[in-house]
N, C-alpha and C. Protein backbone atom coordinates (compact mmCIF):
# COMPACT_ATOMS: atom_id res chain seq x y z
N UNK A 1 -169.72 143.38 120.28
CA UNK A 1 -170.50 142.58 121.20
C UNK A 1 -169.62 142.20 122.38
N UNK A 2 -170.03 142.41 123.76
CA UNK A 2 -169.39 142.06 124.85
C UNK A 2 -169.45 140.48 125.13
N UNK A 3 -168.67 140.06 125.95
CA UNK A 3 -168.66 138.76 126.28
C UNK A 3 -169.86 138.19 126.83
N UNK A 4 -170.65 136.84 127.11
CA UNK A 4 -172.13 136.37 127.53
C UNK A 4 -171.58 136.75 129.15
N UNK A 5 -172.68 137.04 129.71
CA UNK A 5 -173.29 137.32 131.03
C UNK A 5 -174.10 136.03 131.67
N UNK A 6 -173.47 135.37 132.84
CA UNK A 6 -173.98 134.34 133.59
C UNK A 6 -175.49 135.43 134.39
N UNK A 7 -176.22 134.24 134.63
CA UNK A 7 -177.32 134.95 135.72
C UNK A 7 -177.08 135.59 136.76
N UNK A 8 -176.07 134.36 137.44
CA UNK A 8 -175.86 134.88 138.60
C UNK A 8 -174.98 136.17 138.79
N UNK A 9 -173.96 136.07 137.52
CA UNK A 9 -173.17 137.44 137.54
C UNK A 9 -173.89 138.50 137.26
N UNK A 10 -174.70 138.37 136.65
CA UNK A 10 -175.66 139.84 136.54
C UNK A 10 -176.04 140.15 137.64
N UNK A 11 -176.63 139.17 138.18
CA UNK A 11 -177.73 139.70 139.73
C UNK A 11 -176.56 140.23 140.71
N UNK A 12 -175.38 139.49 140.86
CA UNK A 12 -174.64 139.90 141.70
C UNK A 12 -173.95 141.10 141.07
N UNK A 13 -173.54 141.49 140.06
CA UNK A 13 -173.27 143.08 139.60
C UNK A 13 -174.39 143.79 139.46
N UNK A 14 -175.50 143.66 139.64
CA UNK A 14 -176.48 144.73 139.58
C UNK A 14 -177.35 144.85 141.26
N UNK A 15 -176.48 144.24 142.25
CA UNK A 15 -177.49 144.10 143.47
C UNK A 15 -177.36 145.30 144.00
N UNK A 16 -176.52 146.05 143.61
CA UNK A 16 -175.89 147.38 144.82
C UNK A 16 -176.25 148.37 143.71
N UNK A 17 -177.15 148.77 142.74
CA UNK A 17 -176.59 149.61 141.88
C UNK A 17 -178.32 149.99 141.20
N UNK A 18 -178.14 151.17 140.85
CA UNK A 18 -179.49 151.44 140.54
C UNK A 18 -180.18 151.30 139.64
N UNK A 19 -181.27 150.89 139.46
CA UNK A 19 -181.60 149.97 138.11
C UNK A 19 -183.16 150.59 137.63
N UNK A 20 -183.43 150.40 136.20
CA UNK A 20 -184.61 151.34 136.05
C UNK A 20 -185.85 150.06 135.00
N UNK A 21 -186.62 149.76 134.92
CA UNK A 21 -187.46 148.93 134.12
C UNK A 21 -187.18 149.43 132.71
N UNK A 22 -187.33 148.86 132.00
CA UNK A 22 -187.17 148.65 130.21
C UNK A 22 -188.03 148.31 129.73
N UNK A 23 -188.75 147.18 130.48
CA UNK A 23 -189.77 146.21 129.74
C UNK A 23 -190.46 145.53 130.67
N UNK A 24 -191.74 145.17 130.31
CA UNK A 24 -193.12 144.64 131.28
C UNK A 24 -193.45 143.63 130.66
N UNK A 25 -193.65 143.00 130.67
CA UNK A 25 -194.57 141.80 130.44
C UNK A 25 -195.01 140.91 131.26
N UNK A 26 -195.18 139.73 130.37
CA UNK A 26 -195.15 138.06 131.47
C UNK A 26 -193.75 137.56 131.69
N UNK A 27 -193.88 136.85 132.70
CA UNK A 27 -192.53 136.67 133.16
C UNK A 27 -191.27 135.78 132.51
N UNK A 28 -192.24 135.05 131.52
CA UNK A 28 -191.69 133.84 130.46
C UNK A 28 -190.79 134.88 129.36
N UNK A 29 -191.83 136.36 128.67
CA UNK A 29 -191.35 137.25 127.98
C UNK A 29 -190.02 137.75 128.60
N UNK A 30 -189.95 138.27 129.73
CA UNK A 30 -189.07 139.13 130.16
C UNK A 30 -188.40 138.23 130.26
N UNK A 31 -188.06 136.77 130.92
CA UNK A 31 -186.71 135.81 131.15
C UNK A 31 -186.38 135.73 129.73
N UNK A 32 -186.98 135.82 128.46
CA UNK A 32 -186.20 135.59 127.22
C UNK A 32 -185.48 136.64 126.83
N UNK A 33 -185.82 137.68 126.81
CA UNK A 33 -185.66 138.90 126.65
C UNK A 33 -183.89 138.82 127.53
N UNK A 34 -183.97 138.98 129.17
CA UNK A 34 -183.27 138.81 129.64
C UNK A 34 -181.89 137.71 129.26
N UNK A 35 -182.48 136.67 128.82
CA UNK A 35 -181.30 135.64 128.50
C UNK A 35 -180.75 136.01 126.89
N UNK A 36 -181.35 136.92 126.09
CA UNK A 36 -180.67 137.46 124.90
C UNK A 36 -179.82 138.48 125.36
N UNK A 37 -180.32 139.45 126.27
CA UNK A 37 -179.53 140.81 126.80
C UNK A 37 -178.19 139.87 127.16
N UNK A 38 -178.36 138.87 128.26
CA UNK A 38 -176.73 138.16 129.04
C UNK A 38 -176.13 137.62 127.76
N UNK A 39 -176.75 137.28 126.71
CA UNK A 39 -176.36 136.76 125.48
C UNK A 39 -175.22 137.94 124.93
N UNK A 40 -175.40 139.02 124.91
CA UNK A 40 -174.72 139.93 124.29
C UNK A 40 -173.91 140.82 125.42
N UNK A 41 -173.67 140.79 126.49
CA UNK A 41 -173.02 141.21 127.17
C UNK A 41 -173.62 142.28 128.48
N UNK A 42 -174.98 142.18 127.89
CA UNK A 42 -175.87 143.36 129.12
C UNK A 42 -176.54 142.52 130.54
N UNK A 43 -175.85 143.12 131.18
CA UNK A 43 -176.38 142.61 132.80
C UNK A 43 -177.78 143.02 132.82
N UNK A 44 -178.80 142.19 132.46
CA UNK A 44 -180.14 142.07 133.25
C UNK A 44 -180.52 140.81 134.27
N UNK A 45 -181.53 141.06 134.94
CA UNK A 45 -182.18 140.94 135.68
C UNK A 45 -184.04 140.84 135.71
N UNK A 46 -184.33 140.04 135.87
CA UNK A 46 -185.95 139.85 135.73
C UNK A 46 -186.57 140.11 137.03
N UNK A 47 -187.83 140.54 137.08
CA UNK A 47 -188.25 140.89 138.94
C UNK A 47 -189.74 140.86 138.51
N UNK A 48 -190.42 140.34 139.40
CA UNK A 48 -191.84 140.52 139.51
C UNK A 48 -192.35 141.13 140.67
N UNK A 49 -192.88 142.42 140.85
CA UNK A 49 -193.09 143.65 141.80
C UNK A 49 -194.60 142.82 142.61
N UNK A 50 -194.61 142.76 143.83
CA UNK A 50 -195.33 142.28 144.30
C UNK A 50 -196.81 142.44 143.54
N UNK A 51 -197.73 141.76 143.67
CA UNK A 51 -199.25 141.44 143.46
C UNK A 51 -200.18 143.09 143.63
N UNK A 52 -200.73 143.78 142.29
CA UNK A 52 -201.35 145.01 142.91
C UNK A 52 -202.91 144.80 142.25
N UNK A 53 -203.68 145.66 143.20
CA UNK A 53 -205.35 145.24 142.63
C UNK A 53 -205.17 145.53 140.96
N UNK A 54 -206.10 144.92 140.25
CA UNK A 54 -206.53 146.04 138.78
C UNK A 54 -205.72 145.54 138.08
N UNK A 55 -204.72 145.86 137.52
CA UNK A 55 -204.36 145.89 136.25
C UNK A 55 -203.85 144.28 135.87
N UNK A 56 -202.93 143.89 137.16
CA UNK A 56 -202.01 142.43 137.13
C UNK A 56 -200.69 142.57 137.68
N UNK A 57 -200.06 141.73 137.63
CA UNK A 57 -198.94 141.72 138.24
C UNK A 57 -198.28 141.50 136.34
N UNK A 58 -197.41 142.39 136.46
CA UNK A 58 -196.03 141.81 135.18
C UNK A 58 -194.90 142.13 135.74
N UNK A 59 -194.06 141.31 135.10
CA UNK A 59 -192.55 140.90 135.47
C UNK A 59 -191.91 142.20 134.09
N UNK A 60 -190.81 142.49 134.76
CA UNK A 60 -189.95 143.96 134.42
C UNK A 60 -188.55 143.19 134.26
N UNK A 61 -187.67 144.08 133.63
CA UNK A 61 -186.80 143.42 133.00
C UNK A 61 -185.77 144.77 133.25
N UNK A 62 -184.73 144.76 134.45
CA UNK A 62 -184.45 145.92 134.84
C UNK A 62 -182.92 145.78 134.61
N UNK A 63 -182.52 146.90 134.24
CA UNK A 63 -181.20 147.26 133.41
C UNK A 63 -180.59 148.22 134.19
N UNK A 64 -179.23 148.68 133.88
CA UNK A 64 -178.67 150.12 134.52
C UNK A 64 -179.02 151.15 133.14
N UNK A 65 -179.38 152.09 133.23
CA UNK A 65 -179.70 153.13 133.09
C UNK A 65 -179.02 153.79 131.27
N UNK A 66 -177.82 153.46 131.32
CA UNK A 66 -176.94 153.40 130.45
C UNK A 66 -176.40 152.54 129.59
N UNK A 67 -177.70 150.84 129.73
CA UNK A 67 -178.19 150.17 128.53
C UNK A 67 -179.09 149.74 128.21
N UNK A 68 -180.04 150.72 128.51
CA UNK A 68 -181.29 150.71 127.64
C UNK A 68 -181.27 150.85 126.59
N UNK A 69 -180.47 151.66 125.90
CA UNK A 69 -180.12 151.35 124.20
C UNK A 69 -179.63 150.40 124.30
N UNK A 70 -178.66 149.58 124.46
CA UNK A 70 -178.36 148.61 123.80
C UNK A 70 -179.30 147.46 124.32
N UNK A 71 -180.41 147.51 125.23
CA UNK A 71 -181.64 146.43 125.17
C UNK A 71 -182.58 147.22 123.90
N UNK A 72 -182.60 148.38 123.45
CA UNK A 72 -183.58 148.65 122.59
C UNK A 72 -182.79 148.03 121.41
N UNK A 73 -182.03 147.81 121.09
CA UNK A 73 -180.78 147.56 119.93
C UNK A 73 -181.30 145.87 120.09
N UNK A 74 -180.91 145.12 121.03
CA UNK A 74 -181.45 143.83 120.64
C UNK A 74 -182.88 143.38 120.02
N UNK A 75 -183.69 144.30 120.98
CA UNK A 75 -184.86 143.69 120.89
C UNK A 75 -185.55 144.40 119.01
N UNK A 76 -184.92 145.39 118.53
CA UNK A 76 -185.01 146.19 117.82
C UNK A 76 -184.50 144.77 116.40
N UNK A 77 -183.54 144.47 116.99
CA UNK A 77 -182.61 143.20 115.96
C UNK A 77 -183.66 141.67 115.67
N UNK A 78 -184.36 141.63 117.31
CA UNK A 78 -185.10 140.63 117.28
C UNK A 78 -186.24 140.61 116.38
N UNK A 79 -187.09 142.49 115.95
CA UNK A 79 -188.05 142.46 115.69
C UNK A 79 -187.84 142.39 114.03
N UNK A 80 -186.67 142.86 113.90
CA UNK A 80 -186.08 142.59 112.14
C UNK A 80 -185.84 141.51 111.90
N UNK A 81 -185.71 140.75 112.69
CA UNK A 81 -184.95 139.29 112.38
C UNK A 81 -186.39 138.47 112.20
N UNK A 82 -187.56 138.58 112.91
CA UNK A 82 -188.89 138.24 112.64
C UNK A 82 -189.37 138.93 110.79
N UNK A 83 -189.39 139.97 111.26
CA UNK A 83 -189.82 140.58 109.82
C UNK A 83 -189.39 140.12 108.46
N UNK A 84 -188.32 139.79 108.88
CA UNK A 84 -187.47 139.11 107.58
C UNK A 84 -187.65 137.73 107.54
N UNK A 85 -188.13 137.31 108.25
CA UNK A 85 -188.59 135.14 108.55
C UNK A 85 -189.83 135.25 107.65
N UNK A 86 -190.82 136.39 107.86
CA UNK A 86 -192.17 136.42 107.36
C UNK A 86 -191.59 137.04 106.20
N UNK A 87 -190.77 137.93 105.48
CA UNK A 87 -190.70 138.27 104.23
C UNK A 87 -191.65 139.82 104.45
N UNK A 88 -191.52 140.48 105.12
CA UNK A 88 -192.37 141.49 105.02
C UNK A 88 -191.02 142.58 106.16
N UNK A 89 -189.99 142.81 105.90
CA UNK A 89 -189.31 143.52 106.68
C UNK A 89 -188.99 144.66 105.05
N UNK A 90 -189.07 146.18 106.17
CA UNK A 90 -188.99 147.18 105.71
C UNK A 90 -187.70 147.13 105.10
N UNK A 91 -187.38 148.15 103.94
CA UNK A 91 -185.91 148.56 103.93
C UNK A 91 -185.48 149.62 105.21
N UNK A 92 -184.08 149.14 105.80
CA UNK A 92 -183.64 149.92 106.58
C UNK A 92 -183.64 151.51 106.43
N UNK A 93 -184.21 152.16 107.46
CA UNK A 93 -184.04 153.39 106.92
C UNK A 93 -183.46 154.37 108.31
N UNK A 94 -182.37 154.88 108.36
CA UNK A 94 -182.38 155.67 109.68
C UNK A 94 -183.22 156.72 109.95
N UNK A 95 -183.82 157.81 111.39
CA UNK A 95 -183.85 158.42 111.55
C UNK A 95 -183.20 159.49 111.29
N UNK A 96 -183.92 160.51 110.77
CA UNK A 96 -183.02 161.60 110.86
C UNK A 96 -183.29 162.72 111.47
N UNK A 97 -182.52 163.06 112.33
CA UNK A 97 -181.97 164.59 113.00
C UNK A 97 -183.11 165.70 112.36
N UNK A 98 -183.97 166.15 113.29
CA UNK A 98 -184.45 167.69 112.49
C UNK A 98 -185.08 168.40 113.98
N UNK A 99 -184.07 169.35 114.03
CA UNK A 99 -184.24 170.64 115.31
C UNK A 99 -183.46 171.75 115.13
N UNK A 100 -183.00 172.09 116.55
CA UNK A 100 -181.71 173.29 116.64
C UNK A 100 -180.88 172.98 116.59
N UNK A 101 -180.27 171.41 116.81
CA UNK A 101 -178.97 170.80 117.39
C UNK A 101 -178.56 170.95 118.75
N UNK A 102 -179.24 171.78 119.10
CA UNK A 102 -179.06 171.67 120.71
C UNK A 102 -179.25 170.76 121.47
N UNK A 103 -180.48 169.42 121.17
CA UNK A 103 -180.78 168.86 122.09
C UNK A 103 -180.54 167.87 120.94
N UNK A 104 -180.37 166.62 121.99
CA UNK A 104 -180.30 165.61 121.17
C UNK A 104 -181.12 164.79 120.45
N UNK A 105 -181.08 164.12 118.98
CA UNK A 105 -182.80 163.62 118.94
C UNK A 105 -183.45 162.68 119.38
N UNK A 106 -184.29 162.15 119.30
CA UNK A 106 -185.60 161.47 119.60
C UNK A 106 -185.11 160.44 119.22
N UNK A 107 -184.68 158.78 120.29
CA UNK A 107 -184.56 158.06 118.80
C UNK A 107 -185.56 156.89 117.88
N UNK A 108 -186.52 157.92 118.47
CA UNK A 108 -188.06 157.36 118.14
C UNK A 108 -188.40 157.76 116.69
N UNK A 109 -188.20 159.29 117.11
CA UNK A 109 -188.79 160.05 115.30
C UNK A 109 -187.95 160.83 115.13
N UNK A 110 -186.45 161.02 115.83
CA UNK A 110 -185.84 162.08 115.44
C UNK A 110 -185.86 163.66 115.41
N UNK A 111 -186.83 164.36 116.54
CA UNK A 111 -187.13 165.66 116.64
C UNK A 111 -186.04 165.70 117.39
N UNK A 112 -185.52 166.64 117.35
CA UNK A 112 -184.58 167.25 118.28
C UNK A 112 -184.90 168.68 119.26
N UNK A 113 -185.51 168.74 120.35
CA UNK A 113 -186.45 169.64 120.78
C UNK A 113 -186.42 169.62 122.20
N UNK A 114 -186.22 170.25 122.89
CA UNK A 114 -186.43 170.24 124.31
C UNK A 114 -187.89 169.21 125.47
N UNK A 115 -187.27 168.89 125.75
CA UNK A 115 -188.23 167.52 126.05
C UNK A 115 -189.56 168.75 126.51
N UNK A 116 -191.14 167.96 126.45
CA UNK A 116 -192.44 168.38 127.51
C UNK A 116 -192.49 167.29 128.89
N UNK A 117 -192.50 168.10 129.96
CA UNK A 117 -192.69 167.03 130.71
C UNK A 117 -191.87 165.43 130.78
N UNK A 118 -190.78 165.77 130.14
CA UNK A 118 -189.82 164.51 130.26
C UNK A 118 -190.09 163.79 129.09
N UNK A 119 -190.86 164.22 127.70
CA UNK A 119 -191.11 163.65 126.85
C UNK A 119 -190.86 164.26 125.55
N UNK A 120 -190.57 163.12 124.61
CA UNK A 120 -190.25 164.11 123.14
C UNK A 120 -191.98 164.65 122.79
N UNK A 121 -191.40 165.93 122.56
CA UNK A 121 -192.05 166.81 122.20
C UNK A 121 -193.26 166.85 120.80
N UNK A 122 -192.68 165.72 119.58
CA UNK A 122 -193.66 165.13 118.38
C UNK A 122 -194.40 164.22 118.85
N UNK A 123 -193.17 163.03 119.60
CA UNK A 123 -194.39 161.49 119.82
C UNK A 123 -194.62 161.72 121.14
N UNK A 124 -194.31 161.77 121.71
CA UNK A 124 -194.48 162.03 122.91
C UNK A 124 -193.14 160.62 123.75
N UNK A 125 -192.48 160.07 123.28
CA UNK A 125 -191.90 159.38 124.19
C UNK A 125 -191.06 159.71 125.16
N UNK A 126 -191.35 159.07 126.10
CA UNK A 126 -190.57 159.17 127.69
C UNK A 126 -189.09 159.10 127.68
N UNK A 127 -188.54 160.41 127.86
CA UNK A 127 -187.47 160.16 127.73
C UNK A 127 -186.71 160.22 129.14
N UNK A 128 -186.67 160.91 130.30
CA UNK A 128 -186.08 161.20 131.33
C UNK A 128 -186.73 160.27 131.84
N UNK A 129 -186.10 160.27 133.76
CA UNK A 129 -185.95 159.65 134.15
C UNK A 129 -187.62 159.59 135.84
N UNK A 130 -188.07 160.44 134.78
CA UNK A 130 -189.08 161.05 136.01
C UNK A 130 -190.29 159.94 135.92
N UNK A 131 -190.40 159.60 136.83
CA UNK A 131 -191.37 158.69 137.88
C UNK A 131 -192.85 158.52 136.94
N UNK A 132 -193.09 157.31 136.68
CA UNK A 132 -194.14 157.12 135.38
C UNK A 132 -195.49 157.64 136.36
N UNK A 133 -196.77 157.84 135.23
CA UNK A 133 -197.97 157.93 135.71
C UNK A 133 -198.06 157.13 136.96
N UNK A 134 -198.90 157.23 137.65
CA UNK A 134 -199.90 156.66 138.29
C UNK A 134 -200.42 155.28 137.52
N UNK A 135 -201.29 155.31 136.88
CA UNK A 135 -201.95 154.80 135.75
C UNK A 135 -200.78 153.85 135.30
N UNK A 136 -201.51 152.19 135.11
CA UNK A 136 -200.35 151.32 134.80
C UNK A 136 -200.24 151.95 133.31
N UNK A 137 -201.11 152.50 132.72
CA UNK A 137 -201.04 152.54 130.92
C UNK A 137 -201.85 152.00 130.23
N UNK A 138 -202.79 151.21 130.99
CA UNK A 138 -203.72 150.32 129.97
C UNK A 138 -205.15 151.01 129.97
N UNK A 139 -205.53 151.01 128.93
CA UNK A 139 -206.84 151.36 128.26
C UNK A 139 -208.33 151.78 129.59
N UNK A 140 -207.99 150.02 130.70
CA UNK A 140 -209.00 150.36 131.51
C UNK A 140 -208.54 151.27 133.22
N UNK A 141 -207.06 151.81 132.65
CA UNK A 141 -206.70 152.59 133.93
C UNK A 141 -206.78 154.15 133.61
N UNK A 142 -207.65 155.06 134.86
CA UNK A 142 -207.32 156.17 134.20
C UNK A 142 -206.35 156.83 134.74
N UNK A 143 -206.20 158.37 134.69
CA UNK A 143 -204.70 158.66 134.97
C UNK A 143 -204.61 158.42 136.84
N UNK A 144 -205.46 158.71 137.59
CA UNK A 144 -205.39 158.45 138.90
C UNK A 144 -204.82 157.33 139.50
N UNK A 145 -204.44 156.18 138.34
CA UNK A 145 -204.45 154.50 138.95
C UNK A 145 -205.27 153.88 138.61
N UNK A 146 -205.32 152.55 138.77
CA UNK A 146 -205.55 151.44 138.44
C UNK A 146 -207.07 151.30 139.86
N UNK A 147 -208.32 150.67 139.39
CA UNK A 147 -208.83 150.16 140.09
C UNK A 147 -209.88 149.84 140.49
C-alpha cells in the first residue's frame, strides 16, 4: 500500500496528464470512492462533465490509465468487505487463464483471446482504450445517443 494522497496533491499531479473515467455515478458515490483510492495511495480526482439532455448528468471518478486496477482492487475489497458484514461472501476463488497465452486474460472471466472491437471476446468487457458508445448505456438510450 502506497502512502495517503491529499486532494489537493492529486488534482495538482493529475492536472497535466491524461486521465480516463473508471466510474460514474452520483457525485457523493464517486467523492467516496475517490477518498478510499487517496486512502491507499491512488491519485484520483472527481469531475462532473457539464449538464447533457436525456440521460443526467453523473460525476466520473478519473484516474491515470495505469490504476485502474488498483481502483478495481479497492472497490473489489470494498464489495468483499460488505459481503462478509452480511455473512453471504463467496469463497475466494481466482480466475483462471484459458486461451493461447498469447494475449493476456480477461480479468473479468479469464479468456485469453484477442480482443472484438476493443472487447473480451466471452463477456464482452471493454478493454482498450477506444472511445465508448454514443449511447450513455442505459436501458432508455439507444445506440445513436441519448434523447
Amino acid at each position: 500500500m502506497s502512502a495517503p494522497v491529499a486532494v489537493n496533491d492529486a488534482l495538482e499531479s493529475l492536472a497535466a496528464l491524461p486521465l480516463v473515467s473508471c466510474l460514474a455515478g452520483s457525485l457523493a458515490y464517486v467523492k467516496e470512492v475517490r477518498d478510499k483510492c487517496l486512502a491507499v495511495g491512488i491519485p484520483a480526482m472527481a469531475a462532473a462533465p457539464t449538464a447533457s439532455r436525456g440521460c443526467g448528468t453523473k460525476a466520473h471518478l478519473l484516474v491515470e490509465s495505469q490504476d485502474v486496477p488498483r481502483v478495481a482492487a479497492v472497490l473489489d475489497g470494498e464489495w468483499r468487505a460488505s459481503l462478509e458484514r452480511e455473512g453471504v461472501a463467496p469463497p475466494r476463488l481466482g480466475v483462471e487463464a484459458h486461451g493461447d497465452g498469447e494475449h493476456p486474460p480477461c480479468p473479468a472471466c479469464g479468456t485469453a483471446a484477442p480482443l472484438t472491437d476493443g472487447a473480451c471476446s466471452d463477456c464482452g468487457l471493454q478493454l482498450d482504450d477506444a472511445p465508448a458508445a454514443a449511447g450513455c448505456g442505459t436501458s432508455a438510450c439507444g445506440p445513436s445517443g441519448c434523447g
